[in-house]
N, C-alpha and C. Protein backbone atom coordinates (compact mmCIF):
# COMPACT_ATOMS: atom_id res chain seq x y z
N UNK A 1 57.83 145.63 143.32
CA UNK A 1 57.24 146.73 142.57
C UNK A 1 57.68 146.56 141.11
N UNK A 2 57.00 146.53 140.05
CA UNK A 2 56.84 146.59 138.69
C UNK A 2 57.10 147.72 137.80
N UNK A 3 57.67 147.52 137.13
CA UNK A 3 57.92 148.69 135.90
C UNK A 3 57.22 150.02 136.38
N UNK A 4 55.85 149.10 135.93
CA UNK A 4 55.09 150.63 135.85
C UNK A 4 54.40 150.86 136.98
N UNK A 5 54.26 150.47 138.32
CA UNK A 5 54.05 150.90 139.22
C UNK A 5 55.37 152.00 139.51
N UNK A 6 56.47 151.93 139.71
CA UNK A 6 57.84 152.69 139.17
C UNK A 6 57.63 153.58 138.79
N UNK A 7 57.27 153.63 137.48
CA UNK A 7 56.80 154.56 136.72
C UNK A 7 56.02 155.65 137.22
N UNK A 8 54.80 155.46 137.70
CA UNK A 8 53.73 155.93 138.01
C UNK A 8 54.59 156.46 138.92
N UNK A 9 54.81 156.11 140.49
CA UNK A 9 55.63 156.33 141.52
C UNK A 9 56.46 157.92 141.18
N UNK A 10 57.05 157.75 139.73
CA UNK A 10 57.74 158.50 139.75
C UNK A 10 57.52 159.81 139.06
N UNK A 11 56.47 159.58 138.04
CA UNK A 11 55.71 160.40 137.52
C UNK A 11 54.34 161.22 138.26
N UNK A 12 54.43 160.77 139.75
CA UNK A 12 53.86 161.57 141.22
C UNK A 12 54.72 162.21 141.87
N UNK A 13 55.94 161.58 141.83
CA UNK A 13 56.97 162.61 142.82
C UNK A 13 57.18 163.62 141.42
N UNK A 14 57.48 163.69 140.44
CA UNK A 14 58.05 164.36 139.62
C UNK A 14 56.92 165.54 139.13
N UNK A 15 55.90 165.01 138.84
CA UNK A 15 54.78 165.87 138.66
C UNK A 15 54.43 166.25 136.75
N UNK A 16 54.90 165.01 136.63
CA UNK A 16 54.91 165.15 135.10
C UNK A 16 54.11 164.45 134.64
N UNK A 17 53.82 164.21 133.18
CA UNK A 17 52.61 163.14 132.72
C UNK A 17 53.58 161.47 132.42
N UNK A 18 52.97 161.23 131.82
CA UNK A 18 53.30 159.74 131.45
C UNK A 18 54.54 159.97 129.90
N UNK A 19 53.47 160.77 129.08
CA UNK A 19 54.00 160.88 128.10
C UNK A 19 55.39 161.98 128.21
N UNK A 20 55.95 162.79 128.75
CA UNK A 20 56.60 163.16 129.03
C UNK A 20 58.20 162.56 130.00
N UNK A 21 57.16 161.57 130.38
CA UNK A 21 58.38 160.50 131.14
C UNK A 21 58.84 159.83 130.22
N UNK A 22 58.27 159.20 128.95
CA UNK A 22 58.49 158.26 128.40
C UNK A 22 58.69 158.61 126.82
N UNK A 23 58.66 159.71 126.59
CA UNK A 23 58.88 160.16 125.32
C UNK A 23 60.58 159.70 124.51
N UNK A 24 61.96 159.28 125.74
CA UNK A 24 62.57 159.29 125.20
C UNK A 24 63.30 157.50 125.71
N UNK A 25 62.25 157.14 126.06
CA UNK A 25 62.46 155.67 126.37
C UNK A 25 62.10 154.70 125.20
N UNK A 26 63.34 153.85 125.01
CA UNK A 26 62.88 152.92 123.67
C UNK A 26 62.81 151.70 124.43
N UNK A 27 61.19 151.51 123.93
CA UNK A 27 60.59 150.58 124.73
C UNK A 27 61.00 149.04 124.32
N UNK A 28 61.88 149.21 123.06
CA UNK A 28 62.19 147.23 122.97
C UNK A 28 63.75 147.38 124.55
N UNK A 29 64.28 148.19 124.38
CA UNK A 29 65.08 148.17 125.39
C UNK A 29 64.50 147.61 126.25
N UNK A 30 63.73 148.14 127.15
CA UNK A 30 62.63 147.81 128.42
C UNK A 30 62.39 146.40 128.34
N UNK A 31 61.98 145.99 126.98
CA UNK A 31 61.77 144.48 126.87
C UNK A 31 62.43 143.69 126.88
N UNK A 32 64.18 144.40 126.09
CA UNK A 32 65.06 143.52 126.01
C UNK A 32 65.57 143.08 127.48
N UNK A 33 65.68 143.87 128.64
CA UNK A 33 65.58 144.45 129.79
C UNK A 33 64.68 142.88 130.65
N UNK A 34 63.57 143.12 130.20
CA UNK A 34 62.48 142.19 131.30
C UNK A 34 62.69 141.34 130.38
N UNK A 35 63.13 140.55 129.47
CA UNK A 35 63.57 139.40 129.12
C UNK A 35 64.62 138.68 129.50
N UNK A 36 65.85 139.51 129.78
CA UNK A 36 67.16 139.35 130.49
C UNK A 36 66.83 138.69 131.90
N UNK A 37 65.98 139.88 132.60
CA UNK A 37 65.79 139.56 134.05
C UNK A 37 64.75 138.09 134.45
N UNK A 38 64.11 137.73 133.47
CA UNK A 38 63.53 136.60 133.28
C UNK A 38 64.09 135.14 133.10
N UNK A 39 65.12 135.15 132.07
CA UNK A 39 66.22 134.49 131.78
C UNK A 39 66.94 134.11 132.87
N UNK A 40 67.40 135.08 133.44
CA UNK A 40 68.61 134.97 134.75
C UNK A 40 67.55 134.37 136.06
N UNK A 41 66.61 134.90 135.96
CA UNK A 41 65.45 133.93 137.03
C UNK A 41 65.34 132.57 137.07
N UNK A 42 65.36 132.47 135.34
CA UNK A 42 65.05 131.31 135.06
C UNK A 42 66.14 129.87 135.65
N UNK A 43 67.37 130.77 134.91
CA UNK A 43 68.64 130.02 135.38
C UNK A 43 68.48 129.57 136.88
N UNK A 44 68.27 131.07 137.63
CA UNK A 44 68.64 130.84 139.55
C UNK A 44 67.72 129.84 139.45
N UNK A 45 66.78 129.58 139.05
CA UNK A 45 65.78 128.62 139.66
C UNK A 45 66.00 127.34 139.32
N UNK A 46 66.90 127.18 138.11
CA UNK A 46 67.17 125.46 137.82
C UNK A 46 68.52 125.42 138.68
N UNK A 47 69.07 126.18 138.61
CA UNK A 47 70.36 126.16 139.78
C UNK A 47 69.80 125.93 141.00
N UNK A 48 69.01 126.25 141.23
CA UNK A 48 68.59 125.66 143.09
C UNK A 48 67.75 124.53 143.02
N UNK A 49 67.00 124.11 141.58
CA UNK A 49 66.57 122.36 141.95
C UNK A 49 67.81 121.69 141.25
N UNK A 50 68.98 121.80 140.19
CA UNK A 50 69.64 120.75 140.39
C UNK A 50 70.12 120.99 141.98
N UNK A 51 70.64 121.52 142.64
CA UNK A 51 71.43 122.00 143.56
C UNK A 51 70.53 121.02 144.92
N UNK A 52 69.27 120.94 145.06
CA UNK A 52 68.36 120.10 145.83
C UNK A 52 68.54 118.78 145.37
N UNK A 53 68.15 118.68 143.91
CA UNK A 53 67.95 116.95 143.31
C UNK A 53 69.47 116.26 144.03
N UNK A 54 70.79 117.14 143.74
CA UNK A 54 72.60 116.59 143.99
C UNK A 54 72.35 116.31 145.38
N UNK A 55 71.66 116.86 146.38
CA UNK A 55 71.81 116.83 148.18
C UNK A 55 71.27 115.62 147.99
N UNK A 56 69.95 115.66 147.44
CA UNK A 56 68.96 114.87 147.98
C UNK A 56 69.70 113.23 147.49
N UNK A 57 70.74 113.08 146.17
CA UNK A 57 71.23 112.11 145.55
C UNK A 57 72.32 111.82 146.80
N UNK A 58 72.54 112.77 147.19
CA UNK A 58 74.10 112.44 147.94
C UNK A 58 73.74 111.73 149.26
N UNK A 59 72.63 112.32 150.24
CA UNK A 59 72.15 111.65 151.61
C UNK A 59 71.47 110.35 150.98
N UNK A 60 70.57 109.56 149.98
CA UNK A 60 70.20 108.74 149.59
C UNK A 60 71.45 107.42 149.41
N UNK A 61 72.60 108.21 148.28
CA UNK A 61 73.69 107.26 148.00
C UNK A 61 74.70 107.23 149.39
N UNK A 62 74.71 107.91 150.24
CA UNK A 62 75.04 107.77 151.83
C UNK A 62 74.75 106.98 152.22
N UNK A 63 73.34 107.52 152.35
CA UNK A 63 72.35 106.46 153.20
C UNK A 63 72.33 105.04 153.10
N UNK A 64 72.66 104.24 151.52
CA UNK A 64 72.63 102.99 150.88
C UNK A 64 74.27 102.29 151.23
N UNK A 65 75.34 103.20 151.21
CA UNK A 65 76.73 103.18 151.05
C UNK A 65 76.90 102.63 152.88
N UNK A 66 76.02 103.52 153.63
CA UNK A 66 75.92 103.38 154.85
C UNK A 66 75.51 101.53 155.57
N UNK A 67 74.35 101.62 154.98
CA UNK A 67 73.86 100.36 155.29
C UNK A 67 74.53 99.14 154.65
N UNK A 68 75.31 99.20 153.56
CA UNK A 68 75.64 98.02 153.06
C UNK A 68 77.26 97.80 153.22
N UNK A 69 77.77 99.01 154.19
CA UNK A 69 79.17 99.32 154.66
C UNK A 69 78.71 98.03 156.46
N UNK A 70 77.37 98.16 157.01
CA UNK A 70 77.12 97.82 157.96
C UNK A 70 76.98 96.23 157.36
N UNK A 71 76.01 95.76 156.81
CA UNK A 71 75.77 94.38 156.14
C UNK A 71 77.14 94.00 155.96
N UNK A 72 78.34 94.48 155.08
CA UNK A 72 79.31 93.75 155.05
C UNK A 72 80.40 93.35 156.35
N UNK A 73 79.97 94.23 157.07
CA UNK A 73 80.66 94.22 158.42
C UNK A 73 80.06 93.45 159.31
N UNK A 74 79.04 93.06 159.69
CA UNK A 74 77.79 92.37 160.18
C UNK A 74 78.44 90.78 159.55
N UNK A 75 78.36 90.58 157.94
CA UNK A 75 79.08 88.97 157.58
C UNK A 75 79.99 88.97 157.63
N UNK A 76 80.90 89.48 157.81
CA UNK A 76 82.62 89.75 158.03
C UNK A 76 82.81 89.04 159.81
N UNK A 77 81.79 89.76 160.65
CA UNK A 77 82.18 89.31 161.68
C UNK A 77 81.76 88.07 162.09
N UNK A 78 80.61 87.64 160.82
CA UNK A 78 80.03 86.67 161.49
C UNK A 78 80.44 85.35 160.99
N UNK A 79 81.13 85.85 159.70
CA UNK A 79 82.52 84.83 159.52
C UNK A 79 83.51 84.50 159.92
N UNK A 80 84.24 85.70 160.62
CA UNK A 80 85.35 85.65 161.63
C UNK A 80 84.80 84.56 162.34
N UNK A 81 83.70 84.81 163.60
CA UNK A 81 83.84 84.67 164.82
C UNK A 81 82.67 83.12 164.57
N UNK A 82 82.07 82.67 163.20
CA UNK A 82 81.83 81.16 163.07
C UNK A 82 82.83 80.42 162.92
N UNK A 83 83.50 80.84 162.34
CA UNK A 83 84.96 79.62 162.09
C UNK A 83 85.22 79.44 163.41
């Protein structure tokens, strides 16, 4: 729900007009307000793709660390056991 759905909402339970709700509201506040909450959105949302890109780096450099932990073990034995 939005500002002014809010608004409205509340200017039905209350039984008042618009202008009477809002006569003592300074509206850059409000803005300064939905700019803040925008900002901080903004942030959560690069915080959860670096936070994906780091997983997705970490099972990849696993995954590589994995296989070439096996390859060296694979010529290791197969040096042992040619000699």
């Amino acid at each position: 729900m939005n500002f002014n759905e809010k608004l409205i909402n509340l200017r039905k339970s209350k039984g008042l007009t618009l202008d009477e709700l809002v006569k003592d509201i300074d509206v850059q506040e409000v803005r300064d307000k939905n700019i803040s909450s925008e900002k901080i959105n903004s942030i959560y949302n690069d915080v959860n793709t670096a936070k994906s890109f780091i997983k997705w780096y970490l099972i990849i450099a696993g995954a590589v660390g994995g296989i070439v932990l096996i390859l060296l073990l694979y010529y290791l034995i197969n040096i042992i056991f040619v000699w």
